[in-house]
N, C-alpha and C. Protein backbone atom coordinates (compact mmCIF):
# COMPACT_ATOMS: atom_id res chain seq x y z
N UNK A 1 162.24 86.84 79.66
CA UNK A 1 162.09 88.25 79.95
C UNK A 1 162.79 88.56 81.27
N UNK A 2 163.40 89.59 81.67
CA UNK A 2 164.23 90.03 82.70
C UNK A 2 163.37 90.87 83.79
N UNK A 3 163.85 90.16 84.62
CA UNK A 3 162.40 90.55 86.20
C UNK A 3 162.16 92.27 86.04
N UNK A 4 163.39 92.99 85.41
CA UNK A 4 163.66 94.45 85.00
C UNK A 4 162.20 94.71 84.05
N UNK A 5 162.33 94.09 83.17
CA UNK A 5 161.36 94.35 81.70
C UNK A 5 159.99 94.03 82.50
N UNK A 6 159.96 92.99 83.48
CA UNK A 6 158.52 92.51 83.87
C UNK A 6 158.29 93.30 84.81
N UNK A 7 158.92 93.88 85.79
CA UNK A 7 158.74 95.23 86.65
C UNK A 7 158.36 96.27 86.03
N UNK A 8 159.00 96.60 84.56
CA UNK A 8 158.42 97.89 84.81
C UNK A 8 157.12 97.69 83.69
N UNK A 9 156.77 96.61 83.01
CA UNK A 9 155.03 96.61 82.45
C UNK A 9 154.36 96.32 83.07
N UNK A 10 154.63 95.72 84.71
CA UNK A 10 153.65 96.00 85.83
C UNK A 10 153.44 97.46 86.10
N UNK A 11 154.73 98.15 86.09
CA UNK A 11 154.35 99.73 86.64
C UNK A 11 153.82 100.53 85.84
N UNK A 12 153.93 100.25 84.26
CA UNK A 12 153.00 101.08 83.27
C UNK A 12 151.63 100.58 83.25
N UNK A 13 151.01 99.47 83.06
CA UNK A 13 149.96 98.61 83.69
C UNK A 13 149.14 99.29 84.41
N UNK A 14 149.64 99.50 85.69
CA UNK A 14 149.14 99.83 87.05
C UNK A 14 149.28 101.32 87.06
N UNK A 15 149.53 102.41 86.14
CA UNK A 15 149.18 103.60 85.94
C UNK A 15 148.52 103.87 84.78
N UNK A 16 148.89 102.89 83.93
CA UNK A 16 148.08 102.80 82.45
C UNK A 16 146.40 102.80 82.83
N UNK A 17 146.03 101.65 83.37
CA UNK A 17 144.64 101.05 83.47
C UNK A 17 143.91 102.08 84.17
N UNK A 18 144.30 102.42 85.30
CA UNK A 18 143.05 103.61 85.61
C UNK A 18 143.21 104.74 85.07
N UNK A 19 143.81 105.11 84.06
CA UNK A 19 143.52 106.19 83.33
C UNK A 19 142.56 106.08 82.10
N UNK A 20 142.55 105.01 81.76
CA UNK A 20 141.70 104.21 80.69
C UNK A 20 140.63 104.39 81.31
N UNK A 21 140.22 103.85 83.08
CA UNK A 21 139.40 103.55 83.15
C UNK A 21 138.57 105.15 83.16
N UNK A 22 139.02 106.05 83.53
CA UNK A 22 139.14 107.33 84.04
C UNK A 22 138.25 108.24 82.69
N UNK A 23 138.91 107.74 81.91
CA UNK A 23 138.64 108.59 80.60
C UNK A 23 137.66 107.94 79.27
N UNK A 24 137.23 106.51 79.65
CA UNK A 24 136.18 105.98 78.70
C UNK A 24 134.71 106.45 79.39
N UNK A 25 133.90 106.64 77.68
CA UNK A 25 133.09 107.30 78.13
C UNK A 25 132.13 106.14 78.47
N UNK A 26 131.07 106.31 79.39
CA UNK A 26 130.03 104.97 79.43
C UNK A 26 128.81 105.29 78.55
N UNK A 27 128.51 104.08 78.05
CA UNK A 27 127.05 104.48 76.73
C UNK A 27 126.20 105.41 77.29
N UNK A 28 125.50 105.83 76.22
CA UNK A 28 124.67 106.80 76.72
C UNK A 28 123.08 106.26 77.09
N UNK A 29 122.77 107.12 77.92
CA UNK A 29 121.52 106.57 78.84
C UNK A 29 120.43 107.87 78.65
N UNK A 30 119.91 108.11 77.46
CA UNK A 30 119.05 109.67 77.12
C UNK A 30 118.00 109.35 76.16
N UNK A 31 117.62 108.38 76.38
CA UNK A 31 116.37 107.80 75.36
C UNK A 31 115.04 107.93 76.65
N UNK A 32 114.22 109.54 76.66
CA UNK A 32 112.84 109.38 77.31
C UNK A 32 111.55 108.57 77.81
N UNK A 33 110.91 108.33 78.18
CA UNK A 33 109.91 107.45 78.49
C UNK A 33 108.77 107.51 76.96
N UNK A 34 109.06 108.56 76.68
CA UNK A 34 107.86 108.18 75.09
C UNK A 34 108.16 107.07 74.36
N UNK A 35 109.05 106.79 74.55
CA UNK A 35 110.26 104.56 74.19
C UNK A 35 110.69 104.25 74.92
N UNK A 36 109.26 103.29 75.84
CA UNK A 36 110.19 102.38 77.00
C UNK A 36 110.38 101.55 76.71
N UNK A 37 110.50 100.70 75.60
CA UNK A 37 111.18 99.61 74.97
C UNK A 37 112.55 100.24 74.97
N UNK A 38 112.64 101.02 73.62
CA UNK A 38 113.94 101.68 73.25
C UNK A 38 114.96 102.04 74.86
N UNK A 39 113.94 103.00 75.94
CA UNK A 39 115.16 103.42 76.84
C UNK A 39 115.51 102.27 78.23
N UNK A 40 114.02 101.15 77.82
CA UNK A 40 115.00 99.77 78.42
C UNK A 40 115.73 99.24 77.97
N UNK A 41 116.14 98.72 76.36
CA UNK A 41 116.62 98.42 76.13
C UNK A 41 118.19 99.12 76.30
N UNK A 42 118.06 100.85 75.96
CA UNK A 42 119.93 101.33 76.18
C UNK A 42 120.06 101.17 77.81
N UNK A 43 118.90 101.17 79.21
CA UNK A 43 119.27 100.80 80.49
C UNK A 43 120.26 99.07 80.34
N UNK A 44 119.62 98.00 79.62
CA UNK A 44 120.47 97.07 79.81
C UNK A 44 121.68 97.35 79.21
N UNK A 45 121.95 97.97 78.11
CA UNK A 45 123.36 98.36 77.54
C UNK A 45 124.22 98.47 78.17
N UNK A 46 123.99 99.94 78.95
CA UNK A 46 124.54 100.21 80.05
C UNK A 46 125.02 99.21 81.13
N UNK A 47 124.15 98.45 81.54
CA UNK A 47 124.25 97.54 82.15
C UNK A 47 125.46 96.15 82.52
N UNK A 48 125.25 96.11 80.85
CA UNK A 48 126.19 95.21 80.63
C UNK A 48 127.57 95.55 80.21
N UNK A 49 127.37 96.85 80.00
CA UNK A 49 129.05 97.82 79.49
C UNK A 49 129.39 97.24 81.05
N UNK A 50 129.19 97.67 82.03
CA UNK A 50 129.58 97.74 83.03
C UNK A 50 129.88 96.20 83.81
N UNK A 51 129.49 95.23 83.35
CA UNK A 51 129.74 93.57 83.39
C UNK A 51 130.95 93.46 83.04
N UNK A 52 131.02 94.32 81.70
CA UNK A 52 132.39 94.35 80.74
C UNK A 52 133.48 94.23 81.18
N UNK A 53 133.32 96.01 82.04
CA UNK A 53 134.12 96.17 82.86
C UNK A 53 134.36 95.73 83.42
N UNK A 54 133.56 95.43 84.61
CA UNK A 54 133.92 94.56 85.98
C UNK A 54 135.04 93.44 85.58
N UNK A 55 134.53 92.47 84.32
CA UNK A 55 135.32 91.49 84.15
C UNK A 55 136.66 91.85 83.79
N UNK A 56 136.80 92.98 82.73
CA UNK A 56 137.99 93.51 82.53
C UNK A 56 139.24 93.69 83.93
N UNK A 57 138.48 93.99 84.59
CA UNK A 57 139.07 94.32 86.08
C UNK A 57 139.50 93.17 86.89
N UNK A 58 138.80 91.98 86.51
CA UNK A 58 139.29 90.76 87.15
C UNK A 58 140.22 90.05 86.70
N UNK A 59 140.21 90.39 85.51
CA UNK A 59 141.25 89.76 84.32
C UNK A 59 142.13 90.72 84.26
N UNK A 60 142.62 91.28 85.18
CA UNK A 60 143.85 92.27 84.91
C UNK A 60 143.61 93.45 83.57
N UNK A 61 142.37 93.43 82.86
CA UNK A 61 142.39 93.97 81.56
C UNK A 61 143.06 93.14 80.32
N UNK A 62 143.28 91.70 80.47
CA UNK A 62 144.52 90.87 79.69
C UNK A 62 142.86 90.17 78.87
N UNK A 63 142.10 90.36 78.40
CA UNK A 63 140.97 90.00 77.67
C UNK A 63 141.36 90.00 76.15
N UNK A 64 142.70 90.30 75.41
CA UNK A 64 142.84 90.10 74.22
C UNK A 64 142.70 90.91 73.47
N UNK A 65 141.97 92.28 73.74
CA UNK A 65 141.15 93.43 73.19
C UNK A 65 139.66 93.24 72.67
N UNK A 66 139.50 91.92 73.23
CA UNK A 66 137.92 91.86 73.02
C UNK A 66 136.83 92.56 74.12
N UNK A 67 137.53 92.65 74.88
CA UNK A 67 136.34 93.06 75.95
C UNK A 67 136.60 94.84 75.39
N UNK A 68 137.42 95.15 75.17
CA UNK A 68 137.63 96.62 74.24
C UNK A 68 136.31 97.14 72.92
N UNK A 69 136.12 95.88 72.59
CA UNK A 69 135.96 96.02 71.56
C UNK A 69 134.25 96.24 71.48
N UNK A 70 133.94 94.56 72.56
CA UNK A 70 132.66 94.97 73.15
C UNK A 70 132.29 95.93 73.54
N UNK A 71 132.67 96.46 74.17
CA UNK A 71 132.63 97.96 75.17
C UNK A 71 131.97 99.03 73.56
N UNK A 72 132.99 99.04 72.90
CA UNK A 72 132.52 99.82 72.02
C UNK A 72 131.16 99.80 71.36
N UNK A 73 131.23 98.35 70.40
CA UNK A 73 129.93 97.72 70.15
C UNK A 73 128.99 98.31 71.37
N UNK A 74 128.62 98.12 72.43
CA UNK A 74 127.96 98.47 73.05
C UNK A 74 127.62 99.95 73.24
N UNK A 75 128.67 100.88 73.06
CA UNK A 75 128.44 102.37 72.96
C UNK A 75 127.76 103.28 71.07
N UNK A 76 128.05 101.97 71.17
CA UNK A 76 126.84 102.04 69.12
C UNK A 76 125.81 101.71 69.03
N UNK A 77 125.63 100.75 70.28
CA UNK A 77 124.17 100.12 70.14
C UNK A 77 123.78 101.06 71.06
N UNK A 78 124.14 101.70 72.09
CA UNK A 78 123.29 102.59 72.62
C UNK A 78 122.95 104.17 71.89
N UNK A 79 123.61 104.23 71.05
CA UNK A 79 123.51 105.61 70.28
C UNK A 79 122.72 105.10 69.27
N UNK A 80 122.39 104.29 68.43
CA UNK A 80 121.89 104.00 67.85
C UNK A 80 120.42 103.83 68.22
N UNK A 81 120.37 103.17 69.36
CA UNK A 81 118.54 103.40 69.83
C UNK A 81 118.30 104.50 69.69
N UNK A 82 119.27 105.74 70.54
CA UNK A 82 118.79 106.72 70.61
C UNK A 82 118.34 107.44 69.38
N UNK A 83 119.32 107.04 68.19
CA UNK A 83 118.87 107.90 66.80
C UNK A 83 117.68 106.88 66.20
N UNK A 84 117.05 105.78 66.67
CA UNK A 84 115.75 104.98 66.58
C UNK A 84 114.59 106.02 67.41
N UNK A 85 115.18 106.23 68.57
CA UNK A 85 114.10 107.13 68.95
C UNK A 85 113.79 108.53 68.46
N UNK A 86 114.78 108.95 68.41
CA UNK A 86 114.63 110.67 67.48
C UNK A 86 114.10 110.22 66.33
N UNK A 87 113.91 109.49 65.50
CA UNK A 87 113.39 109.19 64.02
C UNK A 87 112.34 109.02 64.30
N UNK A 88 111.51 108.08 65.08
CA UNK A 88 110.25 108.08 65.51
C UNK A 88 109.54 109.24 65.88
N UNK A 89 110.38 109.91 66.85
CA UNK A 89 109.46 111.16 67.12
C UNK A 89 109.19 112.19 66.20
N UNK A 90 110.12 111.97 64.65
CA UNK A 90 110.30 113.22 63.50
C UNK A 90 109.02 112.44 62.89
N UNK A 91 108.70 111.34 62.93
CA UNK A 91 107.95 110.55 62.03
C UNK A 91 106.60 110.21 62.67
């Protein structure tokens, strides 16, 4: 590869990534105290989205698209409690 080609996917890289970071949304954290199982459990979600990240950040973001992917998984499992908790309260 030509120091040209490797210069400039450092410079898309390095304007790419914090716009990513800028614009993903973080799981949601709106599950009430009437389920403190349920809204501890989406607090660790959260939690660990943000591990995700961090690591993403140490690793240049070069994780393979798995830490992508996690991230997501994790923004399902937190919506998903939440529609565990709205069902309970209809029920």
């Amino acid at each position: 590869m030509s120091k040209s080609l490797v210069r400039a996917l450092v410079i898309v890289t390095a304007i790419a990534a914090p716009l990513t970071i800028a614009f993903a949304k973080d799981p949601a954290d709106n599950i009430g105290q009437r389920h403190p199982n349920l809204a501890a459990a989406q607090d660790l979600v959260g939690k660990a989205y943000s591990k995700v990240e961090a690591a993403q950040a140490a690793n240049e973001f070069d994780l393979g698209g798995h830490a992508k992917r996690a991230k997501e998984a994790l923004k399902l499992a937190a919506d998903e409690m939440k529609l565990a908790a709205e069902f309970a309260n209809k029920h």
